[in-house]
N, C-alpha and C. Protein backbone atom coordinates (compact mmCIF):
# COMPACT_ATOMS: atom_id res chain seq x y z
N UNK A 1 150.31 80.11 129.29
CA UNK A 1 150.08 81.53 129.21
C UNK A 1 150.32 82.21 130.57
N UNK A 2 149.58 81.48 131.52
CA UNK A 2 149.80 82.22 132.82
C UNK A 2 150.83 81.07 133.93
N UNK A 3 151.73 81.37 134.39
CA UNK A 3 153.29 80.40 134.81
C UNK A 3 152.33 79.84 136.31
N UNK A 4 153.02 79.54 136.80
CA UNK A 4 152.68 79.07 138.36
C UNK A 4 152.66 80.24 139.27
N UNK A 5 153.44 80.81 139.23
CA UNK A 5 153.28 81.97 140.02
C UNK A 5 152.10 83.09 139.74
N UNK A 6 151.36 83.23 139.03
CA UNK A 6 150.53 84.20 138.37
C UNK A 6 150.87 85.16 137.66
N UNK A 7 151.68 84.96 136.71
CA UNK A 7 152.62 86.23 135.98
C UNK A 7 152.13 85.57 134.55
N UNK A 8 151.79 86.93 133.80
CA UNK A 8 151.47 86.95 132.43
C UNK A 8 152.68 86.66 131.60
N UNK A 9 152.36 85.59 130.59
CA UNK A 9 153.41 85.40 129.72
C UNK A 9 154.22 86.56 128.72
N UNK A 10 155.11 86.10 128.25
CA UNK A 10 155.36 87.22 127.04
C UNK A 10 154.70 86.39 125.72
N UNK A 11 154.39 85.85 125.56
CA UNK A 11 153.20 85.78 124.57
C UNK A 11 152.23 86.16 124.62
N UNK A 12 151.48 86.00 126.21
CA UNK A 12 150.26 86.75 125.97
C UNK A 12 150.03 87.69 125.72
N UNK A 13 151.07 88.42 126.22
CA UNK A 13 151.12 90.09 126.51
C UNK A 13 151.43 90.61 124.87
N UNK A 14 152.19 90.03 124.12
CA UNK A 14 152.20 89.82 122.49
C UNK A 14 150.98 89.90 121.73
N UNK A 15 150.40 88.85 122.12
CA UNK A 15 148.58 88.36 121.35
C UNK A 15 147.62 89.72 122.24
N UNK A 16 147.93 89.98 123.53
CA UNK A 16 146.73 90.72 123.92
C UNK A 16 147.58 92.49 123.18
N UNK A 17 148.48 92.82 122.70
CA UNK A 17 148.88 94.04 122.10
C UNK A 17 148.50 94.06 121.01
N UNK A 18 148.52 93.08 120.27
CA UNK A 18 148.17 92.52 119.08
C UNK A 18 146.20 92.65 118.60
N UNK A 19 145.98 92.39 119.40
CA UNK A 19 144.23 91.89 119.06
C UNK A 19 143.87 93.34 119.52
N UNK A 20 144.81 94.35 120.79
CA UNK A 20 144.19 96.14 120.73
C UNK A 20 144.23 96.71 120.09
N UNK A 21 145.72 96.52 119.07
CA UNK A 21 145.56 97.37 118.07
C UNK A 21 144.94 97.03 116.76
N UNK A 22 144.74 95.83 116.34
CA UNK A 22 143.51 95.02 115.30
C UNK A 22 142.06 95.71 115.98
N UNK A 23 141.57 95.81 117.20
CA UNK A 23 140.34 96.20 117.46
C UNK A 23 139.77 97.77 117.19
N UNK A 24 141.67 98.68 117.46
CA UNK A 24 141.26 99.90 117.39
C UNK A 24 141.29 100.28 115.76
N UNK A 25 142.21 99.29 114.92
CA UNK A 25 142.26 100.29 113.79
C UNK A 25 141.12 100.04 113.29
N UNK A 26 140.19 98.59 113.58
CA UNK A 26 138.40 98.54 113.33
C UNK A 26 137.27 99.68 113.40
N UNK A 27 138.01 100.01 114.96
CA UNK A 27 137.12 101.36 115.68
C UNK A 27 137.39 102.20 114.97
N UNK A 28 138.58 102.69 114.51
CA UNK A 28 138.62 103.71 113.76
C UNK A 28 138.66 104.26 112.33
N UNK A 29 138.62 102.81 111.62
CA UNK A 29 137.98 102.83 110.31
C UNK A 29 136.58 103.22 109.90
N UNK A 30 135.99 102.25 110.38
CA UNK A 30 134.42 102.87 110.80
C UNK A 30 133.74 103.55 111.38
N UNK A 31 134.33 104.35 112.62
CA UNK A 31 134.44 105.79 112.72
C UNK A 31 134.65 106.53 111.76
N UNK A 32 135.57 106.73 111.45
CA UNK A 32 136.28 107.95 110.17
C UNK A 32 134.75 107.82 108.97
N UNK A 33 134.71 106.37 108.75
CA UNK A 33 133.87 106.19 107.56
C UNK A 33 132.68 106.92 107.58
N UNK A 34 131.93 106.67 108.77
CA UNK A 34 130.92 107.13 109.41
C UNK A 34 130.92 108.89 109.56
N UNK A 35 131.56 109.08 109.86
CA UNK A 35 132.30 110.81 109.97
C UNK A 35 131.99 111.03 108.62
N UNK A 36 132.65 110.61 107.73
CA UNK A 36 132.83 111.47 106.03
C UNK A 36 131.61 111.23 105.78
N UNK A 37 130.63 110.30 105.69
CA UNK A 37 129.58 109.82 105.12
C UNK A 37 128.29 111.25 105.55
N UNK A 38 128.47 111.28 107.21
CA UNK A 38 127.59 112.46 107.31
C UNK A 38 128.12 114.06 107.25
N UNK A 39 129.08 113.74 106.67
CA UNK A 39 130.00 115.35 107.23
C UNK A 39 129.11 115.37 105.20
N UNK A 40 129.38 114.55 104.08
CA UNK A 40 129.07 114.71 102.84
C UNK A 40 127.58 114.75 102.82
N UNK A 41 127.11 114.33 103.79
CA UNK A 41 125.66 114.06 103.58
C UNK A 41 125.13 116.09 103.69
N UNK A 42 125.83 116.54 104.87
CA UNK A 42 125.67 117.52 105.37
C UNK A 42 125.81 119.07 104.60
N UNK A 43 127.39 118.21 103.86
CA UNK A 43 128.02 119.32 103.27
C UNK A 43 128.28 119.14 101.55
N UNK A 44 127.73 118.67 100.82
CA UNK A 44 127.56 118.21 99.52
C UNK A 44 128.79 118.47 98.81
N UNK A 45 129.28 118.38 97.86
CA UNK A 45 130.36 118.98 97.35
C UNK A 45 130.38 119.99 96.24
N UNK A 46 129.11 120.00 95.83
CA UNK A 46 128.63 121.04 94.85
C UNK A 46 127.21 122.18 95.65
N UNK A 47 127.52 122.87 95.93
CA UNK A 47 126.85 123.71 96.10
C UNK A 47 125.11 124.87 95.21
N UNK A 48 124.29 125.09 95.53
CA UNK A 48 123.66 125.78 94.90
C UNK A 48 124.22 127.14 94.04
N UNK A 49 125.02 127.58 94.46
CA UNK A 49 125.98 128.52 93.82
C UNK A 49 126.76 128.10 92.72
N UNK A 50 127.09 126.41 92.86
CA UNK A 50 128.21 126.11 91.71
C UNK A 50 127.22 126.06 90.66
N UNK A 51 126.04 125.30 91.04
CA UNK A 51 125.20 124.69 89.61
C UNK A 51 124.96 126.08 89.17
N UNK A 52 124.27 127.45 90.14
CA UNK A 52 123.87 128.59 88.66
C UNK A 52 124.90 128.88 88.04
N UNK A 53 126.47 128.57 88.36
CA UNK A 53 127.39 129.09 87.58
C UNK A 53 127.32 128.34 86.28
N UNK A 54 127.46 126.90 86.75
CA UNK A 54 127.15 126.01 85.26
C UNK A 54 126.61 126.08 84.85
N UNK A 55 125.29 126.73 84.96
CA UNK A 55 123.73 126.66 84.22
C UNK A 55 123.75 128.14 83.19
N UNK A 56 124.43 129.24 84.15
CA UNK A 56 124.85 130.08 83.46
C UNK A 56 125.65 129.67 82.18
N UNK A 57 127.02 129.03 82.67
CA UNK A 57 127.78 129.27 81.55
C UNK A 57 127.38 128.14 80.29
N UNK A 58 126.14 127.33 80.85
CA UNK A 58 125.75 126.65 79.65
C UNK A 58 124.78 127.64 78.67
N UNK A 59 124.49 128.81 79.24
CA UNK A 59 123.74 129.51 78.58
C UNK A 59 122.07 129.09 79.03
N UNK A 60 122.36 128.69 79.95
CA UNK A 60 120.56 128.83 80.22
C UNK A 60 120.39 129.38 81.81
N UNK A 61 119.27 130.21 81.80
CA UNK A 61 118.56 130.98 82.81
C UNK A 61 118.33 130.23 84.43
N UNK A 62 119.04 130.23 85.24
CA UNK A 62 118.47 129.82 86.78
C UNK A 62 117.71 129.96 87.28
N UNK A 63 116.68 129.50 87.52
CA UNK A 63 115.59 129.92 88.40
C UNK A 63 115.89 129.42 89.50
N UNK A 64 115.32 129.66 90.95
CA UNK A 64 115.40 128.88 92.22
C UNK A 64 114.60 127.75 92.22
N UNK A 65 113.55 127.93 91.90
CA UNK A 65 112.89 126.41 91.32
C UNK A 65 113.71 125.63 90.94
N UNK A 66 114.36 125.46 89.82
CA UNK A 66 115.22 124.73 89.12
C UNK A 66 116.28 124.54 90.16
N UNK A 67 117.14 125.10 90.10
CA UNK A 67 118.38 125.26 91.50
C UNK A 67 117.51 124.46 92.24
N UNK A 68 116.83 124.31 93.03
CA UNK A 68 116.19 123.23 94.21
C UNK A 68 116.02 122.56 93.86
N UNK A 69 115.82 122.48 92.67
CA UNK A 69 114.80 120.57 91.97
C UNK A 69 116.07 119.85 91.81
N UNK A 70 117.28 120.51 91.22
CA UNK A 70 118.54 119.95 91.09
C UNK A 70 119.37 119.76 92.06
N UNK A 71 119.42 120.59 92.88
CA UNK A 71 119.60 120.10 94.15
C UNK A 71 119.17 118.58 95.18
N UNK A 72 117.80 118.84 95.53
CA UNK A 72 117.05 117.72 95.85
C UNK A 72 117.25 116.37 94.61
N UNK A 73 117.56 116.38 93.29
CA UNK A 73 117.64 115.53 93.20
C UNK A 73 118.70 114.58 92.99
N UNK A 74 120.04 115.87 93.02
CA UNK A 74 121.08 115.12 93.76
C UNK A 74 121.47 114.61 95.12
N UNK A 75 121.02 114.80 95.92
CA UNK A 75 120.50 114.37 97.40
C UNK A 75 119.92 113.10 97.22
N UNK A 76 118.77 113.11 96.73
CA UNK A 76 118.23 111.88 96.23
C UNK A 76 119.28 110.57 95.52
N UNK A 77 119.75 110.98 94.82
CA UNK A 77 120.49 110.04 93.79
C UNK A 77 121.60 109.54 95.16
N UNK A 78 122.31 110.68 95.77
CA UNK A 78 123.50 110.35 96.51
C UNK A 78 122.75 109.14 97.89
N UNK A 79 121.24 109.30 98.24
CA UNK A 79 121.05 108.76 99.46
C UNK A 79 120.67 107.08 98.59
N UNK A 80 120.19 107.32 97.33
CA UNK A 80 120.06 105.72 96.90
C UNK A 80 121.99 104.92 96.48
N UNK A 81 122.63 106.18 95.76
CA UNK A 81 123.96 105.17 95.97
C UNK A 81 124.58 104.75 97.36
N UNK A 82 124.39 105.35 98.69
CA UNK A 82 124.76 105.08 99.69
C UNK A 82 123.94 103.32 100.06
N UNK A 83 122.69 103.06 99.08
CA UNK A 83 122.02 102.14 99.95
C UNK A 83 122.59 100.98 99.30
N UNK A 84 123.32 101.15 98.39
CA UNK A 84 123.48 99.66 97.48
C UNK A 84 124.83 99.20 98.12
């Protein structure tokens, strides 16, 4: 790997390009993953606004009570599928 003179091989220099970019696309998988996970945690994809629309157009009455309970208990549901 390393000659008599102290000069890096061209293999090494191969295997050590090799194992930076295997380490970064690691770093940055699980980064990114980590990113979406709290950016969804943060930012839900259904909103309190969408459900009174649905609740409306199912023909039944919104209350904010309700709107929160449904809320919270999709929060709920989403933080137990994250644990499995």
């Amino acid at each position: 790997m390393i000659n008599l003179r102290g000069e890096i091989t061209v293999g090494l220099t191969i295997a050590l390009v090799i194992l930076g970019i295997l380490v970064g696309a690691l770093i940055g998988f699980f980064g990114a993953r980590r990113y979406m996970e709290n950016y969804l945690r943060n930012n839900p994809p259904i909103s309190e606004d969408m459900l009174r629309t649905m609740m409306l157009q199912m023909g039944q009455k919104p209350s904010d009570r309700k709107l929160h309970q449904m809320m919270q208990t999709m929060k709920s549901q989403a933080k137990r599928a994250n644990r499995k």
